[in-house]
PDB file of N, CA and C in Angstrom:
ATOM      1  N   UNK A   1     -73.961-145.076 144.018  1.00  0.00           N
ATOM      2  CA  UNK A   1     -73.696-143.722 143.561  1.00  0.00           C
ATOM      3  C   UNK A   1     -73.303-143.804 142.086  1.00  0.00           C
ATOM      4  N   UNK A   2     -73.987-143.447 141.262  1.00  0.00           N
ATOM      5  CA  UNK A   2     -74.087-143.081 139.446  1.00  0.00           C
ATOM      6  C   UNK A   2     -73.352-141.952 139.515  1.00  0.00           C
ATOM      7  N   UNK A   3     -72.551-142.248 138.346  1.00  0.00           N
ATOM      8  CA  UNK A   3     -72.355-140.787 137.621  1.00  0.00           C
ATOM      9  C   UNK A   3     -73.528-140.218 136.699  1.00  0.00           C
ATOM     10  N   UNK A   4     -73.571-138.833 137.320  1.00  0.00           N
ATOM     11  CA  UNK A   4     -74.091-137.491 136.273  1.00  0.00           C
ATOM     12  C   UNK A   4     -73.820-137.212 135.587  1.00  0.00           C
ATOM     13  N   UNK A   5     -74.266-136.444 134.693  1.00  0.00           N
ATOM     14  CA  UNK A   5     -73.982-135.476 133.780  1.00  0.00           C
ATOM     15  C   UNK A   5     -74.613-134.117 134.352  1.00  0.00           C
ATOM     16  N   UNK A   6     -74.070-132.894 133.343  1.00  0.00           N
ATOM     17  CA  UNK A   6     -73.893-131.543 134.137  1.00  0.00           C
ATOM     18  C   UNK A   6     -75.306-131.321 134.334  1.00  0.00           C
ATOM     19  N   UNK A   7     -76.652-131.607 133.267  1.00  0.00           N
ATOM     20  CA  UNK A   7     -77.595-131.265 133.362  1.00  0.00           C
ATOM     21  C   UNK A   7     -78.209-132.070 135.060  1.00  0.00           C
ATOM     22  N   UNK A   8     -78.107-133.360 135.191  1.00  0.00           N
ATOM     23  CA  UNK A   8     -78.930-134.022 136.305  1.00  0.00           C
ATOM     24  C   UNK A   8     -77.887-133.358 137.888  1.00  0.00           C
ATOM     25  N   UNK A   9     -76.453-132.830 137.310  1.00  0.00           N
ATOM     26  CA  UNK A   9     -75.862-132.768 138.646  1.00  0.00           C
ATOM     27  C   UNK A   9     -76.794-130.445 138.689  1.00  0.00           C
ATOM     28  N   UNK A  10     -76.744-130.099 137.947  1.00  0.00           N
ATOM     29  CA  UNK A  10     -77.715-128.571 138.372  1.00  0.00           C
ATOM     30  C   UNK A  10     -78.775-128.672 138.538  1.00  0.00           C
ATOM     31  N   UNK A  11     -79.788-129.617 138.126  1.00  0.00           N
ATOM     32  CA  UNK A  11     -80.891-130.009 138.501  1.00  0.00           C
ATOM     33  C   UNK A  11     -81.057-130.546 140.068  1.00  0.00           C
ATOM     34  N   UNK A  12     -80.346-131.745 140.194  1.00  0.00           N
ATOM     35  CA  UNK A  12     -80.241-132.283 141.327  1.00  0.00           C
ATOM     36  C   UNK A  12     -80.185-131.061 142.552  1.00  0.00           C
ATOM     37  N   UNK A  13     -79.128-130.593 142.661  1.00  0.00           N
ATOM     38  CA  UNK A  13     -78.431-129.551 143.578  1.00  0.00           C
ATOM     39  C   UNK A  13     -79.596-128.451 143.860  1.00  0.00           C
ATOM     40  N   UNK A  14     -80.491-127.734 142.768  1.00  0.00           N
ATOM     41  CA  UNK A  14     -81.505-127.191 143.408  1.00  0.00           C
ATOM     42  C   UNK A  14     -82.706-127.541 143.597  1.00  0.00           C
ATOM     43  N   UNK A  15     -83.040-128.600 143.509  1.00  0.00           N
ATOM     44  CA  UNK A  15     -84.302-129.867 144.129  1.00  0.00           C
ATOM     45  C   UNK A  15     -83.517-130.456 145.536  1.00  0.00           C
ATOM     46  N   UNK A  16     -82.780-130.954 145.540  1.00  0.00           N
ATOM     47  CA  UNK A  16     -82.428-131.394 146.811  1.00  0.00           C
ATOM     48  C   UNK A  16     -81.838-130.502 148.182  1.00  0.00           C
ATOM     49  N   UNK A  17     -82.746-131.110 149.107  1.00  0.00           N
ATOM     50  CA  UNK A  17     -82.257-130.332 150.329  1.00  0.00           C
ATOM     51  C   UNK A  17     -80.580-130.414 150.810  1.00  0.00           C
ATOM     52  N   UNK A  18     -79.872-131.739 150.457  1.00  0.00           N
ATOM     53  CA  UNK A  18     -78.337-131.470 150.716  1.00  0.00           C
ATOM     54  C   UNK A  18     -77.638-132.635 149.907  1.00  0.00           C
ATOM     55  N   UNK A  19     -76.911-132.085 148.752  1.00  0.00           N
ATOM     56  CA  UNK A  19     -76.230-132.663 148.296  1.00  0.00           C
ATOM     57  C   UNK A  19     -74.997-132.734 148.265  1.00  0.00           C
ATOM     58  N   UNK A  20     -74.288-133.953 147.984  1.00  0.00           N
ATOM     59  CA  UNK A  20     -72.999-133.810 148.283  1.00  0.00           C
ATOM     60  C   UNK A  20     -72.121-134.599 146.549  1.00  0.00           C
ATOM     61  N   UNK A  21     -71.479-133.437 145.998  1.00  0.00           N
ATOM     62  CA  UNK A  21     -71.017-134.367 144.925  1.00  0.00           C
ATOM     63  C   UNK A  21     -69.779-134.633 144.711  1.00  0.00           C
ATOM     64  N   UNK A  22     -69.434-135.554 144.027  1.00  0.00           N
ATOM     65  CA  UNK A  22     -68.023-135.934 144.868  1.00  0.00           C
ATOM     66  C   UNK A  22     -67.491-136.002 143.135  1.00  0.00           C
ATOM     67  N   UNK A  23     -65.940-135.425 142.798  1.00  0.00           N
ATOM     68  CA  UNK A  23     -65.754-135.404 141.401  1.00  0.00           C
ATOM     69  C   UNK A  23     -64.393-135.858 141.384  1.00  0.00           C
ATOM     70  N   UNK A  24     -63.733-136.727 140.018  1.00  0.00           N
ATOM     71  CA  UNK A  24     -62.858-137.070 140.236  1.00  0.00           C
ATOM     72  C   UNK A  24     -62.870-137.821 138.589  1.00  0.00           C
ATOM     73  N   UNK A  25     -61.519-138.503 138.499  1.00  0.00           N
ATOM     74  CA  UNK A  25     -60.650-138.738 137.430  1.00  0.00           C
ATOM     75  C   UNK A  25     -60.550-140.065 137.520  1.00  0.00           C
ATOM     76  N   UNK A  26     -60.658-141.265 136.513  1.00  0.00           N
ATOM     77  CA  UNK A  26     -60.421-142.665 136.931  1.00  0.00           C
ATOM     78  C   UNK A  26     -59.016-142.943 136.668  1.00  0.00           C
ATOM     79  N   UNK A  27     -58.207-142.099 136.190  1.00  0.00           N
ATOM     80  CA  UNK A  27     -56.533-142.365 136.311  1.00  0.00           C
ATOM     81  C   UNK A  27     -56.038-141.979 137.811  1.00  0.00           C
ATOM     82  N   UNK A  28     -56.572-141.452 138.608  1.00  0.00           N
ATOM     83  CA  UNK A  28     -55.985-140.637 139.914  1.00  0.00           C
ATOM     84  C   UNK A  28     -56.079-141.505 140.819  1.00  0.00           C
ATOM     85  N   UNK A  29     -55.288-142.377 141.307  1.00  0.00           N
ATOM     86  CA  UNK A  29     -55.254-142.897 142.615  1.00  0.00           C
ATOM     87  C   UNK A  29     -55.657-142.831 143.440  1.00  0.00           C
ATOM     88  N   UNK A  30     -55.445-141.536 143.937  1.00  0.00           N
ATOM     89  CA  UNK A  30     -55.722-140.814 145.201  1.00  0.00           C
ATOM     90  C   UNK A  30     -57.544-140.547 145.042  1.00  0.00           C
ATOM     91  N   UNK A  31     -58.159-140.754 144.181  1.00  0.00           N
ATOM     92  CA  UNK A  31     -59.470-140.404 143.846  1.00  0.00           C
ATOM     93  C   UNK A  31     -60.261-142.123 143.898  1.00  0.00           C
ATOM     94  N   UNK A  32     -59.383-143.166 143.380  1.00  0.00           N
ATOM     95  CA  UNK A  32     -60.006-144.581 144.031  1.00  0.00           C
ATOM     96  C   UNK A  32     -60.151-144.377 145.481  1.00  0.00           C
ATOM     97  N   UNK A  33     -58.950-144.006 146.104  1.00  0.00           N
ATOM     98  CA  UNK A  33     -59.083-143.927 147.687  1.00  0.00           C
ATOM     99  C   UNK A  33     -60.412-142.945 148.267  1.00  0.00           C
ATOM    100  N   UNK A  34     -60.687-142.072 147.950  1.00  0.00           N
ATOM    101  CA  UNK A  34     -61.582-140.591 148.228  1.00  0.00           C
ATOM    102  C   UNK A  34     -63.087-141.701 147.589  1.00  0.00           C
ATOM    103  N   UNK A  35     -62.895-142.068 147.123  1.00  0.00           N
ATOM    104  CA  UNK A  35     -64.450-143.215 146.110  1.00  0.00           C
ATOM    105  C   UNK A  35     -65.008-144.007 147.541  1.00  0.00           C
ATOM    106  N   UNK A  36     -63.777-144.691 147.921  1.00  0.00           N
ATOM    107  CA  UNK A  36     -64.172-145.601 148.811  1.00  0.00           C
ATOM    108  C   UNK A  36     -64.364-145.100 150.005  1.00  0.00           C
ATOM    109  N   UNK A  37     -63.544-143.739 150.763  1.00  0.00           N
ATOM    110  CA  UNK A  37     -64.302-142.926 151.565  1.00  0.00           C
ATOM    111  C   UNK A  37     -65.584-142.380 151.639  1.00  0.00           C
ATOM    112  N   UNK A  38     -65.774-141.855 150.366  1.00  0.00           N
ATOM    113  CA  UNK A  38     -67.213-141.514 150.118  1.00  0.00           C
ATOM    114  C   UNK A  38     -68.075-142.370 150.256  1.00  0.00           C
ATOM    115  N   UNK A  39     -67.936-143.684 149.657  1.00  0.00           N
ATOM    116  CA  UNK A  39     -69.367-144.786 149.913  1.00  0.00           C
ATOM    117  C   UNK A  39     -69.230-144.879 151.355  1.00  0.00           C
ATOM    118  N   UNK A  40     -68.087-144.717 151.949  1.00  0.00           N
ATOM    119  CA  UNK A  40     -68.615-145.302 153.374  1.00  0.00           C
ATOM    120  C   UNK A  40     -69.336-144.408 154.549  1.00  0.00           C
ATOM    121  N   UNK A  41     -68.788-142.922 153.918  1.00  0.00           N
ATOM    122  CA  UNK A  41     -69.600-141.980 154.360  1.00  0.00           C
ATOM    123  C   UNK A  41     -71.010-141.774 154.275  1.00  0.00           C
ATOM    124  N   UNK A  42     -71.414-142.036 153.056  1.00  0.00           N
ATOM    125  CA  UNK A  42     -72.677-142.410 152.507  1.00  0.00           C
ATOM    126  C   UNK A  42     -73.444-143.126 153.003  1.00  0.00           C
ATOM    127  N   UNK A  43     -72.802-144.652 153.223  1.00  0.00           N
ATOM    128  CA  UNK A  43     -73.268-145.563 154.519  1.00  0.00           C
ATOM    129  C   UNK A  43     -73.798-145.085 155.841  1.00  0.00           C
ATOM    130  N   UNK A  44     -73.176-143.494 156.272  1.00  0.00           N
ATOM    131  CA  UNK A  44     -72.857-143.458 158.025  1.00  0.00           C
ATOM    132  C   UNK A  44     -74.166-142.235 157.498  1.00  0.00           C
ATOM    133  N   UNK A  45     -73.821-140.902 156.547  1.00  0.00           N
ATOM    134  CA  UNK A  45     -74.594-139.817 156.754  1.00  0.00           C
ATOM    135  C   UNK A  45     -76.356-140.204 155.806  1.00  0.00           C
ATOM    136  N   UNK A  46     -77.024-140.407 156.637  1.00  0.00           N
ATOM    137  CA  UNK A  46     -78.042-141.161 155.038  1.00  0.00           C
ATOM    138  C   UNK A  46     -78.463-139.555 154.663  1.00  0.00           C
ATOM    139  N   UNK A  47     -79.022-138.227 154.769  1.00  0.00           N
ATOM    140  CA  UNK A  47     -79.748-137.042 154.678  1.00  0.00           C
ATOM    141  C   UNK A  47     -78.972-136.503 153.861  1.00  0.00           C
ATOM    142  N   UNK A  48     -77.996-137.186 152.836  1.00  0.00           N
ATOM    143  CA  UNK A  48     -77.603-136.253 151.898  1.00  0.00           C
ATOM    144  C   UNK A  48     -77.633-137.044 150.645  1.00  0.00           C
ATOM    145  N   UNK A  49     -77.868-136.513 149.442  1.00  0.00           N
ATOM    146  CA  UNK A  49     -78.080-136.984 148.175  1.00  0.00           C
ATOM    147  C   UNK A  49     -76.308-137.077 147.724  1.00  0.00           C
ATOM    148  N   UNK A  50     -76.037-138.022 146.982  1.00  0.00           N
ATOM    149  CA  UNK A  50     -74.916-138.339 146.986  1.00  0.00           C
ATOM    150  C   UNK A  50     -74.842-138.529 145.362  1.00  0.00           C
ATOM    151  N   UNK A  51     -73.678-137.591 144.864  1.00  0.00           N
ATOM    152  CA  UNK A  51     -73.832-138.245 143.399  1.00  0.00           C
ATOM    153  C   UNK A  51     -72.112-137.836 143.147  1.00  0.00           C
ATOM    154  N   UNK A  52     -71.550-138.642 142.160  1.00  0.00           N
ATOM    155  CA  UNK A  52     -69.997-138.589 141.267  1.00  0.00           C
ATOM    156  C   UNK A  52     -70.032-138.148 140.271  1.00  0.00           C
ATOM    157  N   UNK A  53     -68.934-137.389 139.664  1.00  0.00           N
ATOM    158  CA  UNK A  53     -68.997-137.219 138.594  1.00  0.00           C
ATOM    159  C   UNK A  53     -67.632-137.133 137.767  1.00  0.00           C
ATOM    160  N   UNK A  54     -67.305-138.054 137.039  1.00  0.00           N
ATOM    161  CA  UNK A  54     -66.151-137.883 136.118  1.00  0.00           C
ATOM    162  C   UNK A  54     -65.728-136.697 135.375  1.00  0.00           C
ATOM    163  N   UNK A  55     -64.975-136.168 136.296  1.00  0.00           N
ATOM    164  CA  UNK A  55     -64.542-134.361 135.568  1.00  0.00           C
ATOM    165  C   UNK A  55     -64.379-134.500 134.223  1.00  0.00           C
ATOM    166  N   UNK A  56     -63.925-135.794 133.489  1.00  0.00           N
ATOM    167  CA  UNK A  56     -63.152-135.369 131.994  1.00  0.00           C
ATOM    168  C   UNK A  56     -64.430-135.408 130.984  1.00  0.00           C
ATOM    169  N   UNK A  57     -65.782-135.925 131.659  1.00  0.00           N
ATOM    170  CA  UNK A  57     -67.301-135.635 130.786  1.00  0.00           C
ATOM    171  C   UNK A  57     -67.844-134.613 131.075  1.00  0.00           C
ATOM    172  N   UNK A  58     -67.672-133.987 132.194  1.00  0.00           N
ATOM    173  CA  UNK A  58     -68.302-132.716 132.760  1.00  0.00           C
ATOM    174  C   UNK A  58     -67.694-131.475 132.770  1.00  0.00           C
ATOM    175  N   UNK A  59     -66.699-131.304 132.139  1.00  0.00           N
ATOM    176  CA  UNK A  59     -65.561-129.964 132.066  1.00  0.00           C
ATOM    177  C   UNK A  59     -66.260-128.775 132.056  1.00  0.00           C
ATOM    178  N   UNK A  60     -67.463-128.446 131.865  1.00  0.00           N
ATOM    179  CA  UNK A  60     -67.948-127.349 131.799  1.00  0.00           C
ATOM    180  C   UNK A  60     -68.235-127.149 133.779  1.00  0.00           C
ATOM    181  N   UNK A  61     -68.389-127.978 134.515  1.00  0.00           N
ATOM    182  CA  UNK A  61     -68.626-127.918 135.801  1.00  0.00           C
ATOM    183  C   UNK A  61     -67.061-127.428 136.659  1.00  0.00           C
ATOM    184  N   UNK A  62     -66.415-127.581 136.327  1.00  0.00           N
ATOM    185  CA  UNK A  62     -64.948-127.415 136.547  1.00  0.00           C
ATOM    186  C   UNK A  62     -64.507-125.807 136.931  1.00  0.00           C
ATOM    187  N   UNK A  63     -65.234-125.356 135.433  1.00  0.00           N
ATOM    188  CA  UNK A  63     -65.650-123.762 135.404  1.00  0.00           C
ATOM    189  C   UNK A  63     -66.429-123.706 136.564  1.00  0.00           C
ATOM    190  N   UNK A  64     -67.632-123.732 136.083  1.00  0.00           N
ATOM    191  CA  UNK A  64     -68.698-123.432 137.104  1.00  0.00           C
ATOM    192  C   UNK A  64     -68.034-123.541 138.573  1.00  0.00           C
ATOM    193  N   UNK A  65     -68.249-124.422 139.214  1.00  0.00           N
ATOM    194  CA  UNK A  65     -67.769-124.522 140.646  1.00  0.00           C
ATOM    195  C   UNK A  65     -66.018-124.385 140.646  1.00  0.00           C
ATOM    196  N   UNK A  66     -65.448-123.707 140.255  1.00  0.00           N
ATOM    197  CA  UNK A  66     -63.795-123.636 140.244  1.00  0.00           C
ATOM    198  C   UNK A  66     -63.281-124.546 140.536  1.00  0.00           C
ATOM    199  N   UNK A  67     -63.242-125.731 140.024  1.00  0.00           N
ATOM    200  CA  UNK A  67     -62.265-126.741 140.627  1.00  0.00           C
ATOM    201  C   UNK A  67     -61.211-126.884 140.421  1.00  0.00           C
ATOM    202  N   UNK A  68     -60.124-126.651 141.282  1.00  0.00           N
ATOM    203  CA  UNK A  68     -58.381-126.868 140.763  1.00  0.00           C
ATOM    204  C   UNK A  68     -58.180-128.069 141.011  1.00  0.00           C
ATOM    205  N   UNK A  69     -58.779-129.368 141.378  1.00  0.00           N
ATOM    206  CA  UNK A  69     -57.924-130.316 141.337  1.00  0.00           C
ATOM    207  C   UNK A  69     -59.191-131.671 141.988  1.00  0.00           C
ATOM    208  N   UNK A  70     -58.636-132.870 141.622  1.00  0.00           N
ATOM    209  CA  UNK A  70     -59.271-133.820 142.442  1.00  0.00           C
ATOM    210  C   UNK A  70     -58.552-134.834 142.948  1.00  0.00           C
ATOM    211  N   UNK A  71     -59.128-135.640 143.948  1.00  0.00           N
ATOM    212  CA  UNK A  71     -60.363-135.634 143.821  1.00  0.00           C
ATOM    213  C   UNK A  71     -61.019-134.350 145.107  1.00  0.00           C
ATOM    214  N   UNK A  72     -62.401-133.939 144.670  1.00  0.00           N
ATOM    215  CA  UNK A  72     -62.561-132.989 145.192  1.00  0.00           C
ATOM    216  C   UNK A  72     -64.827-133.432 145.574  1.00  0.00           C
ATOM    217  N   UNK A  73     -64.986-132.652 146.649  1.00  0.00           N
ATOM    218  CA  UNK A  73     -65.923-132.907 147.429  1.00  0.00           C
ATOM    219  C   UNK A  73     -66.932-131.395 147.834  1.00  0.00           C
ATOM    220  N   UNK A  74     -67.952-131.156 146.803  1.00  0.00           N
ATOM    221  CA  UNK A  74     -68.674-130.007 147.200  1.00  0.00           C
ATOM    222  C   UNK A  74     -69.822-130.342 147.287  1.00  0.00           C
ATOM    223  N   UNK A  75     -70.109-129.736 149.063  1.00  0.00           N
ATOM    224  CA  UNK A  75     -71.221-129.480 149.812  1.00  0.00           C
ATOM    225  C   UNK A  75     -72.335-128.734 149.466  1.00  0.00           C
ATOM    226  N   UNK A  76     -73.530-129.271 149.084  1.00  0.00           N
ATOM    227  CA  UNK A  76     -74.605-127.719 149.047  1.00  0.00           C
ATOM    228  C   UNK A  76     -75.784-128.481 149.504  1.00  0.00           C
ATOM    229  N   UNK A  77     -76.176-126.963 150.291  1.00  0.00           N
ATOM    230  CA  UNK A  77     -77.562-126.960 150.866  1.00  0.00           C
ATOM    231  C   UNK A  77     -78.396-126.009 150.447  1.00  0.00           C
ATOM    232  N   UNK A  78     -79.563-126.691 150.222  1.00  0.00           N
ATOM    233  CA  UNK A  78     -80.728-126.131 149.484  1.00  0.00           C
ATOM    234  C   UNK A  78     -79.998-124.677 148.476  1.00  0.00           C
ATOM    235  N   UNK A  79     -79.117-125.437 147.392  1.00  0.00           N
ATOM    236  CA  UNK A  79     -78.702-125.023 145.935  1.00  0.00           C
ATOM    237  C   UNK A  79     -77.484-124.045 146.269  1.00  0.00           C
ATOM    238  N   UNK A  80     -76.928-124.065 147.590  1.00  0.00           N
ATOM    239  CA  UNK A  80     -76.337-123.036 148.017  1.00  0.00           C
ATOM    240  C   UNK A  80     -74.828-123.810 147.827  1.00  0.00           C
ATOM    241  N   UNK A  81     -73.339-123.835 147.420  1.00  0.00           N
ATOM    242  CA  UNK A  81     -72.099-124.827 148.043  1.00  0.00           C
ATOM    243  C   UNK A  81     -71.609-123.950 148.926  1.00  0.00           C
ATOM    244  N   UNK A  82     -71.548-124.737 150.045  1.00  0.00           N
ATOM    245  CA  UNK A  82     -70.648-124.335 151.780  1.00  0.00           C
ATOM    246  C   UNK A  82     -69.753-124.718 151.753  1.00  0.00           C
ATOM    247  N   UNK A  83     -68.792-125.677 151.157  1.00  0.00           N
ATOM    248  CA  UNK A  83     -68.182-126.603 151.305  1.00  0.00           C
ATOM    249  C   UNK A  83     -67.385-127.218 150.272  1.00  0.00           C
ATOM    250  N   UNK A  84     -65.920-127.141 150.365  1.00  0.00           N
ATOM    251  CA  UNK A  84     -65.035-127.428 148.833  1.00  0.00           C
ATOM    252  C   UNK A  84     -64.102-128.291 149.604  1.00  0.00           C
ATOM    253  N   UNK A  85     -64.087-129.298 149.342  1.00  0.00           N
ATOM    254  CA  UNK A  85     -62.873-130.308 150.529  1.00  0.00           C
ATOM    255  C   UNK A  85     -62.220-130.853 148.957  1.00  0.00           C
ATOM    256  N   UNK A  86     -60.733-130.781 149.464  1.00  0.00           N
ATOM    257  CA  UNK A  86     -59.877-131.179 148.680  1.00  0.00           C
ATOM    258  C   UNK A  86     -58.907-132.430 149.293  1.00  0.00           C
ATOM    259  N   UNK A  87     -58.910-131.774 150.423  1.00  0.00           N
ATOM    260  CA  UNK A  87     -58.116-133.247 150.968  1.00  0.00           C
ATOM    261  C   UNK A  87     -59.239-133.751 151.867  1.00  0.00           C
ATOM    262  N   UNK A  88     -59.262-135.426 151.646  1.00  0.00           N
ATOM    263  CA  UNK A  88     -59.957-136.251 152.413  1.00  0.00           C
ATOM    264  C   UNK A  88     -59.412-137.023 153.357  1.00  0.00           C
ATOM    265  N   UNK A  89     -59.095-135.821 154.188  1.00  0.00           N
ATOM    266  CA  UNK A  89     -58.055-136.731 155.444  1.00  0.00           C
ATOM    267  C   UNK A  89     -58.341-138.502 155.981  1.00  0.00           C
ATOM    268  N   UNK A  90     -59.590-138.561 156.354  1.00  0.00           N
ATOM    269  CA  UNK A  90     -60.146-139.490 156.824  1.00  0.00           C
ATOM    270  C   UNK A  90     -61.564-139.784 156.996  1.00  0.00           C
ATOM    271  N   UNK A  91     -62.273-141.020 157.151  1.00  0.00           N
ATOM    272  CA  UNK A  91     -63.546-140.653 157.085  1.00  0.00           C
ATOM    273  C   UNK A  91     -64.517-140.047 158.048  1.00  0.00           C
ATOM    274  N   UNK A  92     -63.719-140.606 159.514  1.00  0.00           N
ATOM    275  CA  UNK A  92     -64.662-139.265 160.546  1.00  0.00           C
ATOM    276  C   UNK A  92     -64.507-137.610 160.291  1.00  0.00           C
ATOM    277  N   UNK A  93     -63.140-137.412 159.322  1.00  0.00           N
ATOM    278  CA  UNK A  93     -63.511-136.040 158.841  1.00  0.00           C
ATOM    279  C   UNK A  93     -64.227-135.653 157.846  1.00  0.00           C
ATOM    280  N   UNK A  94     -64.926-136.395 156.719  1.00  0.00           N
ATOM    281  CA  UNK A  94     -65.603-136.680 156.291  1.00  0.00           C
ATOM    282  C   UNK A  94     -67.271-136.489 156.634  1.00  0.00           C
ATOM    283  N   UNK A  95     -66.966-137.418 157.439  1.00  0.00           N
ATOM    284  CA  UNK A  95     -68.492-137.461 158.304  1.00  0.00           C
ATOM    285  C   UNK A  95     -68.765-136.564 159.203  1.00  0.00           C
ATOM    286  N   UNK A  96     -67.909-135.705 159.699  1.00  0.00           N
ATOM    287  CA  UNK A  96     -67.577-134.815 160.252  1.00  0.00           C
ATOM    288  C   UNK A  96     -68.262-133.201 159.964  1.00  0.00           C
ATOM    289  N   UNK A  97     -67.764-132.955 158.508  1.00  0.00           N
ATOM    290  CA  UNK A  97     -67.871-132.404 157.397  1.00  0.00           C
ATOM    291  C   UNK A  97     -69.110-132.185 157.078  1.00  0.00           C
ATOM    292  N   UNK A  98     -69.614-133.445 157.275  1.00  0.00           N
ATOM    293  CA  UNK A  98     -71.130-133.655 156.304  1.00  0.00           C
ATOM    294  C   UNK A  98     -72.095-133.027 157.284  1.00  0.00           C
ATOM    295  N   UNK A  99     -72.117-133.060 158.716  1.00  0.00           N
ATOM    296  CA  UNK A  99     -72.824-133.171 159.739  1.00  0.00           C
ATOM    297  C   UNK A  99     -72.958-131.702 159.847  1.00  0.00           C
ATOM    298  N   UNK A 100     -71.315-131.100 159.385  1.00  0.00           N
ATOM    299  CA  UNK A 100     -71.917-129.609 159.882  1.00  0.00           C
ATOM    300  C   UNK A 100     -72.784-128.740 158.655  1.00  0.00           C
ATOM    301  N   UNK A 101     -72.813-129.625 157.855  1.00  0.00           N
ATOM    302  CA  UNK A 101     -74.278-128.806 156.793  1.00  0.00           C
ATOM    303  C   UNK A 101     -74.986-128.650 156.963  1.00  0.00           C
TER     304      UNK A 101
END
């Protein structure tokens, strides 16, 4: 999983049937932990396009999708977001999560 930039993460999102992008801060702790949930989710759900993105290069996305905080996890299907997870309890909720897209 690469980091984006804003252009490949709006592009991506309405070409792909379900993406999942996962955004976050490399000072935040709690966002190493949510990293390593995500790859392993990634591992379990394969039908979703998976991409990261370092909020402090992408600030204009922050706007766009309202994000108050990370690390943070938005769902979209075919260009649509269902889905704003802020806390990453665990990874069967996670995977959980992903399944009902």
């Amino acid at each position: 999983m690469n980091d984006w930039t804003e252009e490949a993460i709006l592009d991506r999102i309405q070409k792909e049937d379900k993406v999942a992008l996962y955004f976050y801060t490399p000072l935040c702790g709690t966002c190493q932990v949510a990293g390593k949930m995500i790859e392993i989710t990634e591992a379990i759900i394969k039908d979703f396009h998976y991409a990261k993105a370092n909020l402090n290069y992408v600030p204009k996305m922050a706007e766009v999708f309202q994000i108050e905080s990370v690390p943070c996890l938005l769902l979209f299907k075919r260009g649509i977001l269902l889905e704003k997870i802020y806390a990453f309890q665990s990874v069967p909720f996670l995977v959980e999560a992903l399944k009902n897209v």
